[in-house]
C-alpha atoms as a PDB file:
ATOM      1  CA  UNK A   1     144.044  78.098  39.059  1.00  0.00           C
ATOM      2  CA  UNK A   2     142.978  75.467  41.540  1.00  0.00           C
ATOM      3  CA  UNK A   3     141.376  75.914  45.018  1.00  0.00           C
ATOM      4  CA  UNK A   4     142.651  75.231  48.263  1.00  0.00           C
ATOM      5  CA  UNK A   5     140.994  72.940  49.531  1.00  0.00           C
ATOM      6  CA  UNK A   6     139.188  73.749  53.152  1.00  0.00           C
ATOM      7  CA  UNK A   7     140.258  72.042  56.148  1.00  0.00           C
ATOM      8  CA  UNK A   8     139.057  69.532  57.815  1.00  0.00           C
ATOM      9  CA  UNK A   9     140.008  70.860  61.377  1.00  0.00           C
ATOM     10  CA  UNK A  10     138.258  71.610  64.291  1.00  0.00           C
ATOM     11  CA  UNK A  11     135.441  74.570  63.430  1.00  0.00           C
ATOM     12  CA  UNK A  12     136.624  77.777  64.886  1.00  0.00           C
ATOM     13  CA  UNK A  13     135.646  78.703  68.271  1.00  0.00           C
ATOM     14  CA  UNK A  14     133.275  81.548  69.245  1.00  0.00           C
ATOM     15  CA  UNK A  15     133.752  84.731  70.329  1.00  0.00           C
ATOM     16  CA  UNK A  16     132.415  88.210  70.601  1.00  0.00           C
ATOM     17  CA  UNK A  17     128.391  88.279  69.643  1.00  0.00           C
ATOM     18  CA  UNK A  18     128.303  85.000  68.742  1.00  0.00           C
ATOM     19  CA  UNK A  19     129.867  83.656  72.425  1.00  0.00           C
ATOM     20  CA  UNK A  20     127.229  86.060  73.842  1.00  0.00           C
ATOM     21  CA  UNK A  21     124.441  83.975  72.440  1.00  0.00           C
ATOM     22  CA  UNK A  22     125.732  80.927  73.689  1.00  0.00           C
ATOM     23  CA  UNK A  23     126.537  82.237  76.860  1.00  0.00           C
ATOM     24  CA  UNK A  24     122.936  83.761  77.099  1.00  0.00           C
ATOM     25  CA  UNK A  25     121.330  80.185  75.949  1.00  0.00           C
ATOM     26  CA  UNK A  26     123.609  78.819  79.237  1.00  0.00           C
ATOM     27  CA  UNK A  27     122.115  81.348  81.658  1.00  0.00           C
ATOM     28  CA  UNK A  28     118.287  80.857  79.859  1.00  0.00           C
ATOM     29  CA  UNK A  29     118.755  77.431  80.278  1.00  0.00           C
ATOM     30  CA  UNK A  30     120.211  76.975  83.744  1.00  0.00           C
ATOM     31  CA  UNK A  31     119.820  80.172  85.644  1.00  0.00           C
ATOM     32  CA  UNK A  32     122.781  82.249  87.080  1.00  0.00           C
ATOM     33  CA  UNK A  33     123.373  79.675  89.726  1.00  0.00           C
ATOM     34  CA  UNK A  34     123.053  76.565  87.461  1.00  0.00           C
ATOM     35  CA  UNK A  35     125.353  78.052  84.741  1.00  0.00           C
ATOM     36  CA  UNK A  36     128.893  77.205  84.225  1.00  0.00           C
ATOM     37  CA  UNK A  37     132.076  78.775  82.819  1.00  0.00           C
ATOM     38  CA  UNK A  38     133.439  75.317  81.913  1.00  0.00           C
ATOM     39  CA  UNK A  39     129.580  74.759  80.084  1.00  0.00           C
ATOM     40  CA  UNK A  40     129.641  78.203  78.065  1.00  0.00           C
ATOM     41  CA  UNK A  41     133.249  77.713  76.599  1.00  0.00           C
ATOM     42  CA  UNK A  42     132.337  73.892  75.626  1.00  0.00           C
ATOM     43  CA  UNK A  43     129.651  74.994  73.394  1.00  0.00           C
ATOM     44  CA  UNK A  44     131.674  78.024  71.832  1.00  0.00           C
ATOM     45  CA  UNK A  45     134.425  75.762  71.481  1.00  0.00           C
ATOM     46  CA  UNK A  46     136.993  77.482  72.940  1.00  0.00           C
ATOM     47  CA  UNK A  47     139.272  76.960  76.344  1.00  0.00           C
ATOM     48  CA  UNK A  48     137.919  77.988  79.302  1.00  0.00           C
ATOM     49  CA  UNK A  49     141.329  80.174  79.614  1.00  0.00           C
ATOM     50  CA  UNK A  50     140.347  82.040  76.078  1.00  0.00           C
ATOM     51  CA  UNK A  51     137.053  82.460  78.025  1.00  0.00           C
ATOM     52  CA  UNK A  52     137.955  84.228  80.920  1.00  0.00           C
ATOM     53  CA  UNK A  53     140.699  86.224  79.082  1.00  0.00           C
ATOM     54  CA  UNK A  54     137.703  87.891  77.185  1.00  0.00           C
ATOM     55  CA  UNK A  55     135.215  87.863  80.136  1.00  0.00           C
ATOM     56  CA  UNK A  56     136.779  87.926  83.799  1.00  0.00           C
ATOM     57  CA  UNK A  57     134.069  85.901  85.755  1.00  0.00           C
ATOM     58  CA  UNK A  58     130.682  84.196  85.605  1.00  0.00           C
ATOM     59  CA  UNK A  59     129.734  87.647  86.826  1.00  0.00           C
ATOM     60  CA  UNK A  60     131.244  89.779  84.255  1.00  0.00           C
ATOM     61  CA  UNK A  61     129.873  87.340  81.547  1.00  0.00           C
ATOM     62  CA  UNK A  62     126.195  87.557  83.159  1.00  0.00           C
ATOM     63  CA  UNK A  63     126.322  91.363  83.239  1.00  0.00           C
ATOM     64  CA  UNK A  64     127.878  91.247  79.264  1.00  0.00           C
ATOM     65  CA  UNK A  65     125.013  88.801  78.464  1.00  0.00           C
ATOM     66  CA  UNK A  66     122.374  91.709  79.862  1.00  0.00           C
ATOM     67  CA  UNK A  67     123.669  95.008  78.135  1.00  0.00           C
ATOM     68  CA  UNK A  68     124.109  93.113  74.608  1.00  0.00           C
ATOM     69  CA  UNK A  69     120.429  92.088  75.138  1.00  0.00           C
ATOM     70  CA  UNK A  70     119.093  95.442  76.028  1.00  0.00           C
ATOM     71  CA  UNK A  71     121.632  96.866  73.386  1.00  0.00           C
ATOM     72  CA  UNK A  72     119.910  94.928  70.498  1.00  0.00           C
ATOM     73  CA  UNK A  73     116.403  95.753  71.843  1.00  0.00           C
ATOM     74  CA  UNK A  74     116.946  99.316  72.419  1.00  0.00           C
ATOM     75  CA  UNK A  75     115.301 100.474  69.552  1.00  0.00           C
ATOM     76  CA  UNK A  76     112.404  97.746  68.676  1.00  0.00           C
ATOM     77  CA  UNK A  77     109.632  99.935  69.513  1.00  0.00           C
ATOM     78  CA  UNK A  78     110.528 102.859  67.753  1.00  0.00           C
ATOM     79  CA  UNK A  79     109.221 101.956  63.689  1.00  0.00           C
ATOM     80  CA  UNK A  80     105.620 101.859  65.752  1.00  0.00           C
ATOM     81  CA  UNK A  81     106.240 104.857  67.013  1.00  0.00           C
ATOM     82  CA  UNK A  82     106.869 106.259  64.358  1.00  0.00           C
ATOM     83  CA  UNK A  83     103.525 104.928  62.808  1.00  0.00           C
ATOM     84  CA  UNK A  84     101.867 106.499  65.792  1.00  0.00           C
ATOM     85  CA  UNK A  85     103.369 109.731  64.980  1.00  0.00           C
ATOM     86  CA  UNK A  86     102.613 109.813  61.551  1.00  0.00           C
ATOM     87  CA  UNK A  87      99.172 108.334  61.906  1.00  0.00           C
ATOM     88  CA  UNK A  88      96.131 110.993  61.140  1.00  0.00           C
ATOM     89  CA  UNK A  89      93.590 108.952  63.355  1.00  0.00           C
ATOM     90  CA  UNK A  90      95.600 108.586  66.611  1.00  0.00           C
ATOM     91  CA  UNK A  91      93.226 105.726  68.120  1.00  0.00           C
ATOM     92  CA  UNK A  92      94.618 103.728  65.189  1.00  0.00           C
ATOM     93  CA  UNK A  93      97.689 104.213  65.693  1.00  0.00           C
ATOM     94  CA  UNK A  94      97.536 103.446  69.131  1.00  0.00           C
ATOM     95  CA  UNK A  95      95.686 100.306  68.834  1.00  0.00           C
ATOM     96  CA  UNK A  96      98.669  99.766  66.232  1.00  0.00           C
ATOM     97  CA  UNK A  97     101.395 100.271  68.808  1.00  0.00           C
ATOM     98  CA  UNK A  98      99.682  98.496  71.693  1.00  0.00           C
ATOM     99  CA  UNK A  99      99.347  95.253  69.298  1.00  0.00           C
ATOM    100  CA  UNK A 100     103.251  95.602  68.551  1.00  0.00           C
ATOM    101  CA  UNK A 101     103.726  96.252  72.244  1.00  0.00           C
ATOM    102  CA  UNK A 102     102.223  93.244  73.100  1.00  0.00           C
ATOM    103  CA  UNK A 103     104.128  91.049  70.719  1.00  0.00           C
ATOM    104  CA  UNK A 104     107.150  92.712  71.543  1.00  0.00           C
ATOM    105  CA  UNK A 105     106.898  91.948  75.212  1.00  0.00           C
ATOM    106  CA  UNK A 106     105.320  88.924  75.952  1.00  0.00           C
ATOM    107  CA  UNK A 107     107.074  87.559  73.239  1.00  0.00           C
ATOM    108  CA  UNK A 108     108.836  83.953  74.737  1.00  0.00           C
ATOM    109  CA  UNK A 109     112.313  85.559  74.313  1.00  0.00           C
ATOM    110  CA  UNK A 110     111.544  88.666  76.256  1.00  0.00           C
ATOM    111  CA  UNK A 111     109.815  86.765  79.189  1.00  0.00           C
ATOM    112  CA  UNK A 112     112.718  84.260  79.121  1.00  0.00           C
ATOM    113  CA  UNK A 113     115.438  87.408  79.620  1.00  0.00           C
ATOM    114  CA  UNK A 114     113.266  89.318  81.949  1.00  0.00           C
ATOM    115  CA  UNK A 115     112.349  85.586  84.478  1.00  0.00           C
ATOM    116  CA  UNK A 116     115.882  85.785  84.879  1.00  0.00           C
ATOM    117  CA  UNK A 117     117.287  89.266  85.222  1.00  0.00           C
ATOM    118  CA  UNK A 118     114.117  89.029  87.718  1.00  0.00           C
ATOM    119  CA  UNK A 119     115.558  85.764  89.570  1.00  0.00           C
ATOM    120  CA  UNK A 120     118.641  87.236  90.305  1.00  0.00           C
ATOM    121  CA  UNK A 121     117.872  91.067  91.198  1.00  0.00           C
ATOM    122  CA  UNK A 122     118.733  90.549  94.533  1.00  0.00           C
ATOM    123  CA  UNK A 123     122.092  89.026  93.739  1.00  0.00           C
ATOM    124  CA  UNK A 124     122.897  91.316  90.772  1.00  0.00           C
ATOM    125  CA  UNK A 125     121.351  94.571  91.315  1.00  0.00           C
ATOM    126  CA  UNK A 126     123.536  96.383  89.068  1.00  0.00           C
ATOM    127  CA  UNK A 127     122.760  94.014  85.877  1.00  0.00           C
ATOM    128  CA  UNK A 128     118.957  94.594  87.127  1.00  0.00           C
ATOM    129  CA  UNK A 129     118.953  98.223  87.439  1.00  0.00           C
ATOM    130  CA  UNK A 130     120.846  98.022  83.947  1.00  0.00           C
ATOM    131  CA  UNK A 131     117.925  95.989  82.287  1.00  0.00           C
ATOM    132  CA  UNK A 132     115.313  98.189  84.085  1.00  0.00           C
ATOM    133  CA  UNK A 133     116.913 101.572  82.886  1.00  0.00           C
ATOM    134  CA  UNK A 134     117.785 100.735  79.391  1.00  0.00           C
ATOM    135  CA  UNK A 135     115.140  98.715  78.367  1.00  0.00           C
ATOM    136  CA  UNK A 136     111.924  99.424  80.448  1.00  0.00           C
ATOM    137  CA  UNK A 137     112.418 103.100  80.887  1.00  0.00           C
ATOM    138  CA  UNK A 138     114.074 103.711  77.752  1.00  0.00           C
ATOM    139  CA  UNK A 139     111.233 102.693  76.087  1.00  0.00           C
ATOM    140  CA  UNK A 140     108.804 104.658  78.862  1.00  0.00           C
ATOM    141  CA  UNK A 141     110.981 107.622  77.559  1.00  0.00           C
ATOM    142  CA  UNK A 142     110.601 106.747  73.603  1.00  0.00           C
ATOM    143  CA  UNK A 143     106.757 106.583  74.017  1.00  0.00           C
ATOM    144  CA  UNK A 144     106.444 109.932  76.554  1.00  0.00           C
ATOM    145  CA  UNK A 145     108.553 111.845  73.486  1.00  0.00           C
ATOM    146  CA  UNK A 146     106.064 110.479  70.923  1.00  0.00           C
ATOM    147  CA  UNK A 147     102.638 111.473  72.870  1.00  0.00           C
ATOM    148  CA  UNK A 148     104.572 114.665  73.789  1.00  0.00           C
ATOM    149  CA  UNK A 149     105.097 115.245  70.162  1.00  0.00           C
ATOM    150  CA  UNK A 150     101.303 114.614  69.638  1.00  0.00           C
ATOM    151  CA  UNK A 151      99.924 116.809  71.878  1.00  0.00           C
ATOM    152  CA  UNK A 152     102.237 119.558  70.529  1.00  0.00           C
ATOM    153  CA  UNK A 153     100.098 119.949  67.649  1.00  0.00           C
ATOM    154  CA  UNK A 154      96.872 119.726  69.650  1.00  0.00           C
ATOM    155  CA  UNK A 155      95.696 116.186  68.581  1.00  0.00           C
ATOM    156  CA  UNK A 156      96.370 114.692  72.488  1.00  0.00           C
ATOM    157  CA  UNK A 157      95.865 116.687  76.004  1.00  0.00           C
ATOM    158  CA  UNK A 158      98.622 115.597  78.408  1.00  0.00           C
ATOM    159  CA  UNK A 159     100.346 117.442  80.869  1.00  0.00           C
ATOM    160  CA  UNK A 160     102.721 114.633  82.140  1.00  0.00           C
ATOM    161  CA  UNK A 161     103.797 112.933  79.049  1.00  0.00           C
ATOM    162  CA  UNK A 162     106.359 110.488  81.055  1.00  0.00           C
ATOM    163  CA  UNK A 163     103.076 109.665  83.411  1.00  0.00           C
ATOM    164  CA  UNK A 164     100.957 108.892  80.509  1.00  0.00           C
ATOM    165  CA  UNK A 165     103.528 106.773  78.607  1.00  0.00           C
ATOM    166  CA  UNK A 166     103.883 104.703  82.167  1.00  0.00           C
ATOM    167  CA  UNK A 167      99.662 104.433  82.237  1.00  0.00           C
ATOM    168  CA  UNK A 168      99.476 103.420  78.775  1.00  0.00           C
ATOM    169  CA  UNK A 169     102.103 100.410  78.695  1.00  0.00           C
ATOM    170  CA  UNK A 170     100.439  99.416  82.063  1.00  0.00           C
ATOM    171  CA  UNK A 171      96.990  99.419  80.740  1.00  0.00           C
ATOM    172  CA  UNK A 172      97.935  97.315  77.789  1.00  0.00           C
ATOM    173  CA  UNK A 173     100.414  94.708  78.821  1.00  0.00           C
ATOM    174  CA  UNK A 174      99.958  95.079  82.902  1.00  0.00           C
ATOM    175  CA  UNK A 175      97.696  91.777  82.886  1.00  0.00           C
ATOM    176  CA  UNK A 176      99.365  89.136  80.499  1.00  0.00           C
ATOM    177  CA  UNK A 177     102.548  90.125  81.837  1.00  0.00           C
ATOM    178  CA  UNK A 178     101.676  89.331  85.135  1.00  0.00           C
ATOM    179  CA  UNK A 179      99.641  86.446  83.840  1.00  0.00           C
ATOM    180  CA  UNK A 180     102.629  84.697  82.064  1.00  0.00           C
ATOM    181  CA  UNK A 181     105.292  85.477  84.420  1.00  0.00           C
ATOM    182  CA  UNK A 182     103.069  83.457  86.800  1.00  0.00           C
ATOM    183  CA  UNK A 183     103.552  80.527  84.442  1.00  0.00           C
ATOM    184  CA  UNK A 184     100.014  80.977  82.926  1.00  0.00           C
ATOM    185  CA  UNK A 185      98.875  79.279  80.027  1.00  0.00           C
ATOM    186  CA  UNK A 186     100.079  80.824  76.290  1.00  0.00           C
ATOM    187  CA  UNK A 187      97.245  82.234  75.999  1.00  0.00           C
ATOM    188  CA  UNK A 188      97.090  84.609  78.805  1.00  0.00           C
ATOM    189  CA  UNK A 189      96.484  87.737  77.141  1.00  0.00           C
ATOM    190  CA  UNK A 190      93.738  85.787  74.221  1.00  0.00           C
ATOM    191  CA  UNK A 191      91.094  87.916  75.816  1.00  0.00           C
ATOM    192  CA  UNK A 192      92.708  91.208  75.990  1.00  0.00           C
ATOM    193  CA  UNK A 193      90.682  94.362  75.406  1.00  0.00           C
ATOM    194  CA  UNK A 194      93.312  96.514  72.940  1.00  0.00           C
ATOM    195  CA  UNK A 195      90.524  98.581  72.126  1.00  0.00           C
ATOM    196  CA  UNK A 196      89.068  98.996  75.794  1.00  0.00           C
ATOM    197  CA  UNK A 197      92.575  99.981  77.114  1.00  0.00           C
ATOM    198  CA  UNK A 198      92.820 102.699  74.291  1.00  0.00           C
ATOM    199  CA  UNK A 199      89.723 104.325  74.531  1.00  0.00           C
ATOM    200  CA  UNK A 200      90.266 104.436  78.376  1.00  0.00           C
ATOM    201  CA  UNK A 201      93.519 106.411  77.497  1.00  0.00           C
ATOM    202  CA  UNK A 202      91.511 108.651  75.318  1.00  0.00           C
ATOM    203  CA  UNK A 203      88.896 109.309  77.970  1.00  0.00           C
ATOM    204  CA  UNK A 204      91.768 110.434  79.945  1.00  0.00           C
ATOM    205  CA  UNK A 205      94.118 112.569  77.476  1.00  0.00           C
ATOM    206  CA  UNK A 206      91.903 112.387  73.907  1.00  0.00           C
ATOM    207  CA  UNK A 207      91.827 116.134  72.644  1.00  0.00           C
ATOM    208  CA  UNK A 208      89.195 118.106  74.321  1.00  0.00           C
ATOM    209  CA  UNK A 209      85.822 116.853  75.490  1.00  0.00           C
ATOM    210  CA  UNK A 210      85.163 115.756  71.971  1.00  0.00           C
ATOM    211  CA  UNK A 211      87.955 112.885  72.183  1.00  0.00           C
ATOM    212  CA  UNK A 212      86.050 111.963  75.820  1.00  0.00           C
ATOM    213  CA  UNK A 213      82.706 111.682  74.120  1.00  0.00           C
ATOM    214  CA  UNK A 214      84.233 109.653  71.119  1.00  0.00           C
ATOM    215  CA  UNK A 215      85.739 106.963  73.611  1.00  0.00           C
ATOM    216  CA  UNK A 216      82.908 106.993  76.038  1.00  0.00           C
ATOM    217  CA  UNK A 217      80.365 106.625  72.707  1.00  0.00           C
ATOM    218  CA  UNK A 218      82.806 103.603  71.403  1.00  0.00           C
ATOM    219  CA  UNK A 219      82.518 101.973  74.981  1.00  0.00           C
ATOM    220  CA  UNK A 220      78.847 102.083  74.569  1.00  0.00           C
ATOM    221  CA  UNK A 221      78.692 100.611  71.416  1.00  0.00           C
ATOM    222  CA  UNK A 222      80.550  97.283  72.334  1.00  0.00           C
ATOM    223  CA  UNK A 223      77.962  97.219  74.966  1.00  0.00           C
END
């Protein structure tokens, strides 16, 4: 039996996900303010009335943009911490999740979503408070579980697991963050101290003195 043939027409427009990534190119690429309705259904080839009918405003479509980003991200972290869980030496495993950390977040991508969630805070606190609380502090939470589950069996001394989840992400990506969301060069973060920022931790919650003396002996030895 023979084919049909495919037409020839017009390729079908976008919609859900796949409007969502044009729509979030528009905003990268333009900013809230630059951005256009009439921009974002030209290159998902659809009308601008099929465009509204499945997002109400520029607004709406901003804010849909946000939660489908933080949505897809929700859960990047978690394979490391998993690693970190598992892991028998826990500086390894660490140093393992603060290099993953660091690609995770300073990754172009990431920076591009958070500049502009950033640049319009004050104008859309809701979408901000929205990317703050489901991607920021869910991850916060995802670590402070993990080093909660660690010191549960002895091998970590922490009291405040959400505080030392907070000091840990700060120690290891508090620089180059600031550094490239300053427009720094690429290589901001080329001269980061991983292994510094963990044994730091350690002198802090390692288990017992022992874990102190191991991360102030490791200091020593770098010189």
């Amino acid at each position: 039996m023979a084919s049909v043939p495919a037409s020839r027409g017009r390729p079908p427009g976008l919609t859900g996900d796949d409007l969502i990534a044009v729509a979030r190119d528009v905003f990268l690429e333009r900013g809230f303010r630059g951005a256009s309705m009439d921009e974002v259904a030209r290159r998902a080839r659809i009308s601008k009335a099929s465009l509204y009918r499945e997002h109400t405003s520029k607004s709406a479509l901003y804010a849909a943009v946000v939660r489908h980003w933080v949505s897809a991200g929700r859960n990047a972290m978690r394979p490391a911490l998993e690693l970190l869980r598992g892991s028998a030496d826990v500086r390894a495993g660490l140093l393992g999740l603060a290099a993953t950390m660091r690609a995770g977040i300073l990754s172009p991508p990431v920076l591009a979503m958070r500049r502009l969630v950033t640049a319009e805070a004050a104008e859309q606190p809701a979408v901000a408070r929205t990317y703050l609380e489901e991607s920021w502090n869910a991850n916060i939470r995802a670590l402070a579980e993990t080093l909660r589950a660690i010191a549960a069996e002895g091998r970590l001394r922490i009291d405040d697991p959400q505080a030392a989840a907070e000091q840990f992400t700060w120690l290891i990506i508090g620089a180059p963050l600031n550094a490239r969301l300053l427009a720094a060069p690429d290589d901001a973060d080329a001269d980061a101290d991983d292994a510094g920022a963990v044994d730091l931790f350690l002198a802090a919650y390692g288990a017992g003195r022992a874990g102190e003396r191991d991360a102030t002996t490791r200091r020593a030895e770098r010189g």
